[in-house]
N, C-alpha and C. Protein backbone atom coordinates (compact mmCIF):
# COMPACT_ATOMS: atom_id res chain seq x y z
N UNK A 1 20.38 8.64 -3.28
CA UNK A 1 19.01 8.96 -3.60
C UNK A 1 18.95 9.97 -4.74
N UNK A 2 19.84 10.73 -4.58
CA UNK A 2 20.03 11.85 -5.96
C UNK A 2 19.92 11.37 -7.27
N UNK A 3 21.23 10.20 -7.38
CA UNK A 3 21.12 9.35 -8.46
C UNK A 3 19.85 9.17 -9.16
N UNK A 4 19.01 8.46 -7.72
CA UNK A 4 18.02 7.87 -8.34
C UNK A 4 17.05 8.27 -8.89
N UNK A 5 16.69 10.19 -8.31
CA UNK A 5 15.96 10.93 -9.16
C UNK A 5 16.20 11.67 -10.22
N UNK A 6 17.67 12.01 -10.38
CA UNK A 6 18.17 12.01 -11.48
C UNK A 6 17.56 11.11 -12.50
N UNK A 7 17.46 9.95 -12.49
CA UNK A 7 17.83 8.61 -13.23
C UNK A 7 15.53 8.88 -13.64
N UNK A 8 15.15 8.75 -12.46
CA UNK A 8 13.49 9.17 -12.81
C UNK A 8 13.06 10.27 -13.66
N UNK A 9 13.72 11.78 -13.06
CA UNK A 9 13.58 12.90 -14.25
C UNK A 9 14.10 12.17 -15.39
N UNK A 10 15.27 11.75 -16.07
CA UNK A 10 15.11 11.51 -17.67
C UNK A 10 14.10 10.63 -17.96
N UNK A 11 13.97 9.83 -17.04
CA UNK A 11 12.59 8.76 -17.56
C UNK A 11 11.88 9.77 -18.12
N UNK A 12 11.13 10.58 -17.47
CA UNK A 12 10.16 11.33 -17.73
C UNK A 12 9.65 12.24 -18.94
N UNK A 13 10.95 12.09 -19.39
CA UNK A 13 11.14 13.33 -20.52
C UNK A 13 11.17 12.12 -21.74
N UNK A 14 11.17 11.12 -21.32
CA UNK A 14 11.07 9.74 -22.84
C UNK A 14 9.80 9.14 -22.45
N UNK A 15 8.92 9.71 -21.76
CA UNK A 15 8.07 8.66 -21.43
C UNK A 15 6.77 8.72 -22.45
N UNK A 16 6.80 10.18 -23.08
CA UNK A 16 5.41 10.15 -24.06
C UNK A 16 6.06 9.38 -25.32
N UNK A 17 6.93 8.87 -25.73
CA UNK A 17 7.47 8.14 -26.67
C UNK A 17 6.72 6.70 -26.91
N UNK A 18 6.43 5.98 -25.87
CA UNK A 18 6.15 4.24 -25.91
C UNK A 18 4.34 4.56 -26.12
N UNK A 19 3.29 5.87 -26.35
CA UNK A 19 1.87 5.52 -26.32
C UNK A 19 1.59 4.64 -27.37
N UNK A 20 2.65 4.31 -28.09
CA UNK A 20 2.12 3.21 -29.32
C UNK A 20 2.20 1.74 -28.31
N UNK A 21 3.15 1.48 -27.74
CA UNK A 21 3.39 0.42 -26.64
C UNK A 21 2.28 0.11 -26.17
N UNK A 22 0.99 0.89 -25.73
CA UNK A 22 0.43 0.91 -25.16
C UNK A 22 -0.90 0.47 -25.74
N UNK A 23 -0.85 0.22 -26.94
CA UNK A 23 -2.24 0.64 -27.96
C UNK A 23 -2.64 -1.43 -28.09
N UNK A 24 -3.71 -1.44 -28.08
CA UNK A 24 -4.44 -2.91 -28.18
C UNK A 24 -3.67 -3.75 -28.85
N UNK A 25 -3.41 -3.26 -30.59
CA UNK A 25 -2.93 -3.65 -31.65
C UNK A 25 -1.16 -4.30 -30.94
N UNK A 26 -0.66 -3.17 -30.16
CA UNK A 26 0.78 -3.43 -29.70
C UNK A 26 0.70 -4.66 -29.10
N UNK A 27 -0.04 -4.56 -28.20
CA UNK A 27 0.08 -5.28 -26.84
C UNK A 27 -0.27 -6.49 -27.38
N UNK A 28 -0.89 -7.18 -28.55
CA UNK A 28 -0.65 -8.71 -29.47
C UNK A 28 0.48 -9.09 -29.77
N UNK A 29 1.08 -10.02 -28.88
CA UNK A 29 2.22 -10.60 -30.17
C UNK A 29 1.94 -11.11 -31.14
N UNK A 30 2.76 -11.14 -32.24
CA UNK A 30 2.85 -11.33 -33.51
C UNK A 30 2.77 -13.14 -33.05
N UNK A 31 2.35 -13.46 -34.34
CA UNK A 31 2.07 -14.69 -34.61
C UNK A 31 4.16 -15.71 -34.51
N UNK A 32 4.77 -14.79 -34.75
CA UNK A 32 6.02 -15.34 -34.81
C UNK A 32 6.34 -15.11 -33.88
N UNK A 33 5.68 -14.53 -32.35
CA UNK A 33 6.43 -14.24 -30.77
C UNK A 33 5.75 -15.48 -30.32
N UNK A 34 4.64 -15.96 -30.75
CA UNK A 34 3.74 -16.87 -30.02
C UNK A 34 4.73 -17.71 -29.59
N UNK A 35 4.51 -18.66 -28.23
CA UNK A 35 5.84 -19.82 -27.58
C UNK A 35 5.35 -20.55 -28.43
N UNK A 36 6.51 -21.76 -28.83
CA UNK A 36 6.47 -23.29 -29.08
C UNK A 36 5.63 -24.03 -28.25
N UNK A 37 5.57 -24.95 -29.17
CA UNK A 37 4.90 -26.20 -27.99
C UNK A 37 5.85 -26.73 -26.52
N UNK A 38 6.98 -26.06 -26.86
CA UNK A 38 7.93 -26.55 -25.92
C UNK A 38 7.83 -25.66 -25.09
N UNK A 39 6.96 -24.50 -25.03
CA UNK A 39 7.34 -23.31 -24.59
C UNK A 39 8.15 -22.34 -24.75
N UNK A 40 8.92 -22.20 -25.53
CA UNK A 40 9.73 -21.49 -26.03
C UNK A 40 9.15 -20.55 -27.13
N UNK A 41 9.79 -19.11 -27.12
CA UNK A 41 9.19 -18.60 -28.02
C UNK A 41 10.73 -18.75 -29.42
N UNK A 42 10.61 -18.30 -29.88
CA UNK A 42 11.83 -18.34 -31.00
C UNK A 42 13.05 -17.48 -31.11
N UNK A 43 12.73 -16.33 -30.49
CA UNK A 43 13.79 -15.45 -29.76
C UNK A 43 14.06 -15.20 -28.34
N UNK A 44 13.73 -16.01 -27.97
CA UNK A 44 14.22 -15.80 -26.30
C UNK A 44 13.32 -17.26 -25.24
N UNK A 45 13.76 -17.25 -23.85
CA UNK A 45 13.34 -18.14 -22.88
C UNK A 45 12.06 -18.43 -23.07
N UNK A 46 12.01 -19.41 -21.68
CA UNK A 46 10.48 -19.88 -22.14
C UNK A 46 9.28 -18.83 -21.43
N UNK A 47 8.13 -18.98 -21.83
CA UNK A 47 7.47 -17.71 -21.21
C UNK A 47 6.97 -18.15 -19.96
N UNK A 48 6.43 -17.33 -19.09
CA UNK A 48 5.71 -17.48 -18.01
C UNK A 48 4.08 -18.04 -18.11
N UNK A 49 3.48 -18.42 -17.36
CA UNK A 49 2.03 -18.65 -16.97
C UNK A 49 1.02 -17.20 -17.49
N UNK A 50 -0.23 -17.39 -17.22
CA UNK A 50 -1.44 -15.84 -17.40
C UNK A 50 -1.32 -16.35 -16.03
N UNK A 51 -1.03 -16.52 -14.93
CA UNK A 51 -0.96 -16.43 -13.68
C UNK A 51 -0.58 -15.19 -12.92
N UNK A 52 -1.05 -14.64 -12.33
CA UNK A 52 -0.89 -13.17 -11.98
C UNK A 52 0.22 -13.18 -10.80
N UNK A 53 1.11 -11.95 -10.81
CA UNK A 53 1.58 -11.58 -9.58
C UNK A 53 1.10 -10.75 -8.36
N UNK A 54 0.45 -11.02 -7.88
CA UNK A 54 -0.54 -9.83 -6.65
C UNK A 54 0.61 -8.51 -5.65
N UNK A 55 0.61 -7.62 -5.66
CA UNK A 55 1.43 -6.99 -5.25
C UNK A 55 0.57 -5.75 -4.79
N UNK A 56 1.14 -5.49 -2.96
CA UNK A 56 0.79 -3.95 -2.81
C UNK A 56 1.91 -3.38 -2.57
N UNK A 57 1.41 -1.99 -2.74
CA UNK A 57 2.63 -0.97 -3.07
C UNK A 57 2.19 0.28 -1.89
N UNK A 58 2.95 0.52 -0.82
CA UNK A 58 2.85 1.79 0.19
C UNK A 58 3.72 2.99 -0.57
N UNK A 59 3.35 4.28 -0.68
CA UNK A 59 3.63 5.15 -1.11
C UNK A 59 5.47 5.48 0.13
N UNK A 60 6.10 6.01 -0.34
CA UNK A 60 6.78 6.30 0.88
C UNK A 60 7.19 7.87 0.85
N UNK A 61 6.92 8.40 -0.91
CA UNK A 61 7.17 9.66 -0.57
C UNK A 61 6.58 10.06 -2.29
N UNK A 62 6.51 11.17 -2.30
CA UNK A 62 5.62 11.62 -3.67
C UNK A 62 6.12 13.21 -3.72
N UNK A 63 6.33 13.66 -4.78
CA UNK A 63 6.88 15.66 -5.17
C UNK A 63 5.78 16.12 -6.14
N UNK A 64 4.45 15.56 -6.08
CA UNK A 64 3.59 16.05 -7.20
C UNK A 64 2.99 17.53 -6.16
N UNK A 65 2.75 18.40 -6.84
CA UNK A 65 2.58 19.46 -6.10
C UNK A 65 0.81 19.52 -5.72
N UNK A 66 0.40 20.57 -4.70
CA UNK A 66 -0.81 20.53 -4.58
C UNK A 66 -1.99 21.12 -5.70
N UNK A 67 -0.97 22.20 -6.12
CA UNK A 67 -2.01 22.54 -7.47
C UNK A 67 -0.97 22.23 -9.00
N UNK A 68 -1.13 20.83 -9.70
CA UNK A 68 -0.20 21.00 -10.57
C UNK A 68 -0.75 21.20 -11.29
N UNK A 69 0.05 21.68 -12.59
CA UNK A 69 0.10 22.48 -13.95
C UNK A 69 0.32 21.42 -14.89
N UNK A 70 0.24 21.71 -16.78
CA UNK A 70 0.42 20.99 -17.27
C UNK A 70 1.47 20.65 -17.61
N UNK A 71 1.96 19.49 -17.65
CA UNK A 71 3.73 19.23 -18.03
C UNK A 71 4.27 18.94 -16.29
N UNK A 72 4.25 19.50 -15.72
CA UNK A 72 4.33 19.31 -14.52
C UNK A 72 5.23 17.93 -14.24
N UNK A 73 6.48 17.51 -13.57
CA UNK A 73 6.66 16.05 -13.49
C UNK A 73 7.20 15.83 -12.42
N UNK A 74 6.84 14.60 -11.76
CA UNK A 74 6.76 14.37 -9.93
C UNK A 74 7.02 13.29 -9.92
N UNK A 75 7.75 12.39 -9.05
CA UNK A 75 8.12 10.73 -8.85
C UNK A 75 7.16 10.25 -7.56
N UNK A 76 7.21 9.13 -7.63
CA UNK A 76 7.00 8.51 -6.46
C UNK A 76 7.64 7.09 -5.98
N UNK A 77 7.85 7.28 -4.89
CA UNK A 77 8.94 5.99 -4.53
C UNK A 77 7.17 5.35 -3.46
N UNK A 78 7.71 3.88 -3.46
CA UNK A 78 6.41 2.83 -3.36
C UNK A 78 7.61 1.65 -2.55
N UNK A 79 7.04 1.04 -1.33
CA UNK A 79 7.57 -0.17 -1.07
C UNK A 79 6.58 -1.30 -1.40
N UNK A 80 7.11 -2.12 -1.91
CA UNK A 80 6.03 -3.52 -2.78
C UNK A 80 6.07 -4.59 -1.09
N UNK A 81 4.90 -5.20 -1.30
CA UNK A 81 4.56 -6.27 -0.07
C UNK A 81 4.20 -7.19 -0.96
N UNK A 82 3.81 -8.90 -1.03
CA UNK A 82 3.31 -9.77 -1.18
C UNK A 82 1.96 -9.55 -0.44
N UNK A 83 1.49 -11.01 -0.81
CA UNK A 83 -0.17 -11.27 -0.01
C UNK A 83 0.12 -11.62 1.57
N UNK A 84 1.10 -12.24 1.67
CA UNK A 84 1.77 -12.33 3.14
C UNK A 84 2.19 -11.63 4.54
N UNK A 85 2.43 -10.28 2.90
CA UNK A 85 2.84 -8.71 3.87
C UNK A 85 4.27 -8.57 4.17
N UNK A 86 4.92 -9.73 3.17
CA UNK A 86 6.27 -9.37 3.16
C UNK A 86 6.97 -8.86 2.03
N UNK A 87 7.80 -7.54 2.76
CA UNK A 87 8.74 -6.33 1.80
C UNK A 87 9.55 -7.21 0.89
N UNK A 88 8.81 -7.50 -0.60
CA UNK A 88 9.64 -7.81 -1.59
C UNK A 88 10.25 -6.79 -2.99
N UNK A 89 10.00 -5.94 -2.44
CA UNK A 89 10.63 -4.98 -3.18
C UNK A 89 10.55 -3.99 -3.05
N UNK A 90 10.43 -2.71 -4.22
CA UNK A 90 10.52 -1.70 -4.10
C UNK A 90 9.80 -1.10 -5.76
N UNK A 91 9.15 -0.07 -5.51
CA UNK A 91 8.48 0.95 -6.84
C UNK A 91 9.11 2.21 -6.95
N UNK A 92 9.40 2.75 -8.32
CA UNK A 92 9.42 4.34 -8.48
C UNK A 92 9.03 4.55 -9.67
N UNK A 93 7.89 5.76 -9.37
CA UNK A 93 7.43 6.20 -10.86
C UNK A 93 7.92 7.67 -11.38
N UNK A 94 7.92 7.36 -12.35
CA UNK A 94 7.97 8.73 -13.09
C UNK A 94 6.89 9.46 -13.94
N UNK A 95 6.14 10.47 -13.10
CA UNK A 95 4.95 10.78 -14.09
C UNK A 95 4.87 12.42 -14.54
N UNK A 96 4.16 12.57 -15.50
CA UNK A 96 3.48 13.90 -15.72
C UNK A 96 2.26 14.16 -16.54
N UNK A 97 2.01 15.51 -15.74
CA UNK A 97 0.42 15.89 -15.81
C UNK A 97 0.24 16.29 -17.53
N UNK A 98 -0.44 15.25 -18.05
CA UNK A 98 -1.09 15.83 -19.53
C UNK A 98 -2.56 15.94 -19.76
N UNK A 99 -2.87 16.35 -19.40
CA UNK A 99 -4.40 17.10 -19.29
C UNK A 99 -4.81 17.70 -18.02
N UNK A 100 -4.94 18.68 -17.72
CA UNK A 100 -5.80 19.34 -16.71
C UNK A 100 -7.14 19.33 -16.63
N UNK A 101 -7.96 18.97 -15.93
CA UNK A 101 -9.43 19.01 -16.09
C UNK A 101 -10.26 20.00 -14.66
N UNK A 102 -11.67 20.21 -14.21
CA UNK A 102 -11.95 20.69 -13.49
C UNK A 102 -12.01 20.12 -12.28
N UNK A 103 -11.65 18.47 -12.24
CA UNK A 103 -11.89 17.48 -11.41
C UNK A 103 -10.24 17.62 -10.72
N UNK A 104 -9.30 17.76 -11.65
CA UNK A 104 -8.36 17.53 -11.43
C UNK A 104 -7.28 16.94 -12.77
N UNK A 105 -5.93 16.74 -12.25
CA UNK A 105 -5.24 15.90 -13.51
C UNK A 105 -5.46 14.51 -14.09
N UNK A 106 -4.72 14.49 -15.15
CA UNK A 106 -4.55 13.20 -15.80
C UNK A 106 -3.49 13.18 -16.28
N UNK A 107 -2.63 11.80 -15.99
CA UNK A 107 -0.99 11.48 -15.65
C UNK A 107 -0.70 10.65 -16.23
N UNK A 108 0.63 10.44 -17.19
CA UNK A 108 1.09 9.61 -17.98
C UNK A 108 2.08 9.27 -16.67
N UNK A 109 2.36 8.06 -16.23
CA UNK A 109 3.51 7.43 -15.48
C UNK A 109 4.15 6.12 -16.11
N UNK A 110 5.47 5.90 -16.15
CA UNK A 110 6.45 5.21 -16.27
C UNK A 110 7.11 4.56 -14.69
N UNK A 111 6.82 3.25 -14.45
CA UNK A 111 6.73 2.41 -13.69
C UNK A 111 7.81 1.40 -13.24
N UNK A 112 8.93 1.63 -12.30
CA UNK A 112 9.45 0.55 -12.42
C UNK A 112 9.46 -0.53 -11.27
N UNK A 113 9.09 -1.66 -11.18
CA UNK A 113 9.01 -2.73 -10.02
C UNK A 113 10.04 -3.52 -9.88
N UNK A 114 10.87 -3.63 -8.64
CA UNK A 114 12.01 -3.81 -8.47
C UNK A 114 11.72 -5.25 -7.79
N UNK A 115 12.05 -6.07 -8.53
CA UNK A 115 12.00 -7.49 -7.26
C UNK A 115 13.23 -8.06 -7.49
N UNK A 116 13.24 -8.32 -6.33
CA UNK A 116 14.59 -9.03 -5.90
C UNK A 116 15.84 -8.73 -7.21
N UNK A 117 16.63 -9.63 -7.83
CA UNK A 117 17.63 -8.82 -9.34
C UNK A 117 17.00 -8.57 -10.15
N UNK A 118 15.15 -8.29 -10.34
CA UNK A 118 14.85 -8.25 -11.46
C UNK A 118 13.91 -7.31 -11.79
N UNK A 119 13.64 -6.53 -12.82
CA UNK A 119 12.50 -5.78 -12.94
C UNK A 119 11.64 -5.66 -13.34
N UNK A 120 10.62 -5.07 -13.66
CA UNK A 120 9.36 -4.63 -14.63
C UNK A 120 9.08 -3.43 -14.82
N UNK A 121 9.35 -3.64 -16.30
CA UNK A 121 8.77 -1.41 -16.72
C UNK A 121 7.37 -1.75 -17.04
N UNK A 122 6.73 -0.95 -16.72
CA UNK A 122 5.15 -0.59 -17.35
C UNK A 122 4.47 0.55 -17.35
N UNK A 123 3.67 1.28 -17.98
CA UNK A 123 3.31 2.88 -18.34
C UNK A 123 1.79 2.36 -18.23
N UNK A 124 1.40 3.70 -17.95
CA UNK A 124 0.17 3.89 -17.79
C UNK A 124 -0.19 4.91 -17.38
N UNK A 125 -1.32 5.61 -18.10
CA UNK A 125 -2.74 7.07 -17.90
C UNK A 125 -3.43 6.64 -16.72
N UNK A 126 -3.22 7.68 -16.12
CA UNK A 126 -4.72 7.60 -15.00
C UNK A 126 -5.09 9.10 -14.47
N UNK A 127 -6.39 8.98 -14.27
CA UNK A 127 -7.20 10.00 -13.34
C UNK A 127 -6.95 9.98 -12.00
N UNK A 128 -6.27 11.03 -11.56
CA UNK A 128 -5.69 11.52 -10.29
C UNK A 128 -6.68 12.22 -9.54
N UNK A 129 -8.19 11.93 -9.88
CA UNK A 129 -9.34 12.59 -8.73
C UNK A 129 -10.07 11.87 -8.95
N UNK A 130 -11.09 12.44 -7.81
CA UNK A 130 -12.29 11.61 -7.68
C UNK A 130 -11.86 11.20 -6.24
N UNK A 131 -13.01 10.15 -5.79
CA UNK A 131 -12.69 9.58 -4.65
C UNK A 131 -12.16 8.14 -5.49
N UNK A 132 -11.92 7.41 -3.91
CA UNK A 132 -11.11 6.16 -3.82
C UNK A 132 -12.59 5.03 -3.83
N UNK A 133 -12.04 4.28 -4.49
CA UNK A 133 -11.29 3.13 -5.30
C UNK A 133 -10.77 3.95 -6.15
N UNK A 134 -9.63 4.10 -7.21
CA UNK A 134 -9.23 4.30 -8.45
C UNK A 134 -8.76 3.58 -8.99
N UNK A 135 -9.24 3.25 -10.36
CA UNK A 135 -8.44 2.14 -11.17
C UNK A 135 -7.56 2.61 -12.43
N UNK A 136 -6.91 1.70 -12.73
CA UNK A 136 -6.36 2.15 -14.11
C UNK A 136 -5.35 0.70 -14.77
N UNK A 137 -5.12 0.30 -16.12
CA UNK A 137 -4.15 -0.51 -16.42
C UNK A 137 -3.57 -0.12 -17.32
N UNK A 138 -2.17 -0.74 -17.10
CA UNK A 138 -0.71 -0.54 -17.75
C UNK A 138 -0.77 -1.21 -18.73
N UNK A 139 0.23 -0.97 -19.57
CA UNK A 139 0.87 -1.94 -20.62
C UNK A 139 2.45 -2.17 -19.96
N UNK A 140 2.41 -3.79 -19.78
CA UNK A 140 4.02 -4.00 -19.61
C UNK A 140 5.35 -4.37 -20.83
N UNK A 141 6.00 -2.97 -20.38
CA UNK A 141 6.95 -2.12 -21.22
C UNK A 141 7.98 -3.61 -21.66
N UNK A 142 8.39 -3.81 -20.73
CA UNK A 142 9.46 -4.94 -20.67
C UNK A 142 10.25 -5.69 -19.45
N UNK A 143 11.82 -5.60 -18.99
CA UNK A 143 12.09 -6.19 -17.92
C UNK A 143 13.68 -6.33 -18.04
N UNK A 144 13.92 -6.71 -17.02
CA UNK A 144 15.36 -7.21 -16.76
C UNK A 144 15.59 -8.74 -16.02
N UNK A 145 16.15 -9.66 -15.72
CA UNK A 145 16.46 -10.26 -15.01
C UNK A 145 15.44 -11.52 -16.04
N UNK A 146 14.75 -11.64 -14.82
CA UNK A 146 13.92 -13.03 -14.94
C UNK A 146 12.96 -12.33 -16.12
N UNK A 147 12.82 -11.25 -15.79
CA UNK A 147 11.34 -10.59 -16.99
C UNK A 147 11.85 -9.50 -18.01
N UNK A 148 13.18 -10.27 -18.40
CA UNK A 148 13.71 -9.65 -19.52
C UNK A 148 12.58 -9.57 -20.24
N UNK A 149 11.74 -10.83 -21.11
CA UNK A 149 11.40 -10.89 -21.92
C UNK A 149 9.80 -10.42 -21.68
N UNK A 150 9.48 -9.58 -20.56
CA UNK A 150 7.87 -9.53 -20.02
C UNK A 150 7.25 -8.71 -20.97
N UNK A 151 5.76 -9.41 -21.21
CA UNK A 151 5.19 -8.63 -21.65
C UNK A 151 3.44 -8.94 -20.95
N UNK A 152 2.48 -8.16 -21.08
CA UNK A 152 1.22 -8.52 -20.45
C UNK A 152 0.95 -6.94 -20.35
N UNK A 153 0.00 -6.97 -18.99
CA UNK A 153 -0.28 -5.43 -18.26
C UNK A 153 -0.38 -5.76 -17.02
N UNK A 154 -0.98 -4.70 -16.50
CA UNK A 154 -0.81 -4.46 -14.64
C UNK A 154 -2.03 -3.73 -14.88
N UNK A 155 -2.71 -4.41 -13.41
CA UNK A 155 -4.21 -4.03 -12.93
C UNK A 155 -3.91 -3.12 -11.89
N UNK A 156 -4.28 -2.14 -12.03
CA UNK A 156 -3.85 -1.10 -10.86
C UNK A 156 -5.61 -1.01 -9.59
N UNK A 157 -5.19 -0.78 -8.66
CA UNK A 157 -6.38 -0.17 -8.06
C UNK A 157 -5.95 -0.05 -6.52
N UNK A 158 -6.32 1.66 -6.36
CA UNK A 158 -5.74 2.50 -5.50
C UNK A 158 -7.19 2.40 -4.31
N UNK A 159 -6.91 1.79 -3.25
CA UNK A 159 -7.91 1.59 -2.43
C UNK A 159 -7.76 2.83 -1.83
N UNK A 160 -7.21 3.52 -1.22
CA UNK A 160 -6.88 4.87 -0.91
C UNK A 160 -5.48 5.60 -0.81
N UNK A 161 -5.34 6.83 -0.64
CA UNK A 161 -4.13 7.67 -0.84
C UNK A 161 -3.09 7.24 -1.00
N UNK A 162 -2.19 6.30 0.26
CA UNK A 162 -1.24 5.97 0.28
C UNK A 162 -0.85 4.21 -0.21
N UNK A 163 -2.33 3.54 -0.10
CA UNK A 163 -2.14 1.85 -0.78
C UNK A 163 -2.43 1.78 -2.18
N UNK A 164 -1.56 1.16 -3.22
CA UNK A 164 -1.53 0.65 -4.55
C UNK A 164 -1.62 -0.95 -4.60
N UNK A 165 -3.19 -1.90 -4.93
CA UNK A 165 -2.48 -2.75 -5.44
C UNK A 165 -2.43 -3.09 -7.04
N UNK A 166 -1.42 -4.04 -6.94
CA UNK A 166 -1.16 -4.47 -8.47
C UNK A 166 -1.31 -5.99 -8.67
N UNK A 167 -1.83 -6.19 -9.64
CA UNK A 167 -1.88 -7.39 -10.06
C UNK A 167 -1.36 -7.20 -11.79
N UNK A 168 -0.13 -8.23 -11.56
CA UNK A 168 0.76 -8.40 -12.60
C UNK A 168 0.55 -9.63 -13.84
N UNK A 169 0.02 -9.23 -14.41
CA UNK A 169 -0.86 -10.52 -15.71
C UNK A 169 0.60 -10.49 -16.60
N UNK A 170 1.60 -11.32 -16.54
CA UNK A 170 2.57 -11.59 -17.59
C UNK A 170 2.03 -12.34 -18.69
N UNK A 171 2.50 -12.26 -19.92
CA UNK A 171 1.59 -13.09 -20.93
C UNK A 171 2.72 -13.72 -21.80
């Protein structure tokens, strides 16, 4: 487990790097990423569907403090369910507080979704007050495995404290 927060703190410290990743203009592929008619794009496999992946996420443990500061940086480990309610994976984020407000923070997090050999990075700002519902969407960073080549965003919305769901728009 050490490892693994080890491995989250450096996330954290590269994570204000990708806000261009994140920006409208980014998130277009270029006319030369577009797939073939075959499906294929020209540098890599064939792409996926706009078919979404639905995913909830149970918190299982969180180090963000009760009154945080700015800069501040806290993980959270998440077990992923299907629509079924079966444990297909696993979440850990890496975030920190960049803006303080009177309501409360606002959090840059770095995202990773573990399914089965494969992953998904995705980042994303959100408002950490208010009451529940909370929403917010990602830009997806990239991938390993099957979603080497992922790109899209993630629909976030926090029905309360401890449930996250996600809906995963690959593009």
């Amino acid at each position: 487990m050490s490892t693994r927060r080890a491995h989250l703190a450096a996330m954290g410290l590269a994570a204000a790097a990708p806000f261009v990743a994140a920006s409208p203009a980014a998130a277009q592929p270029s006319a030369a990423a577009q797939p073939s008619a075959a499906g294929r794009s020209p540098a890599g496999p064939a792409r996926r569907s706009e078919a979404a992946l639905e995913l909830t996420a149970r918190r299982t443990e969180i180090t963000l403090p009760e009154v945080p500061t700015l800069g501040v940086t806290y993980i959270a480990l998440l077990d992923l369910f299907d629509d079924s309610g079966e444990q297909v994976g696993q979440a850990s984020t890496s975030s920190f507080v960049v803006e303080l407000t009177t309501e409360g923070p606002i959090v840059l997090g770095s995202i990773v979704l573990q399914l089965e050999a494969s992953q998904i990075h995705y980042q994303r700002i959100i408002n950490r007050f208010g009451g529940y519902p909370r929403e917010s969407t990602g830009a997806i960073l990239g991938g390993t495995g099957e979603y080497a080549d992922a790109t899209g965003q993630v629909d976030v919305v926090w029905p309360d404290q401890e449930t996250v769901k996600l809906s995963v728009r690959l593009s």
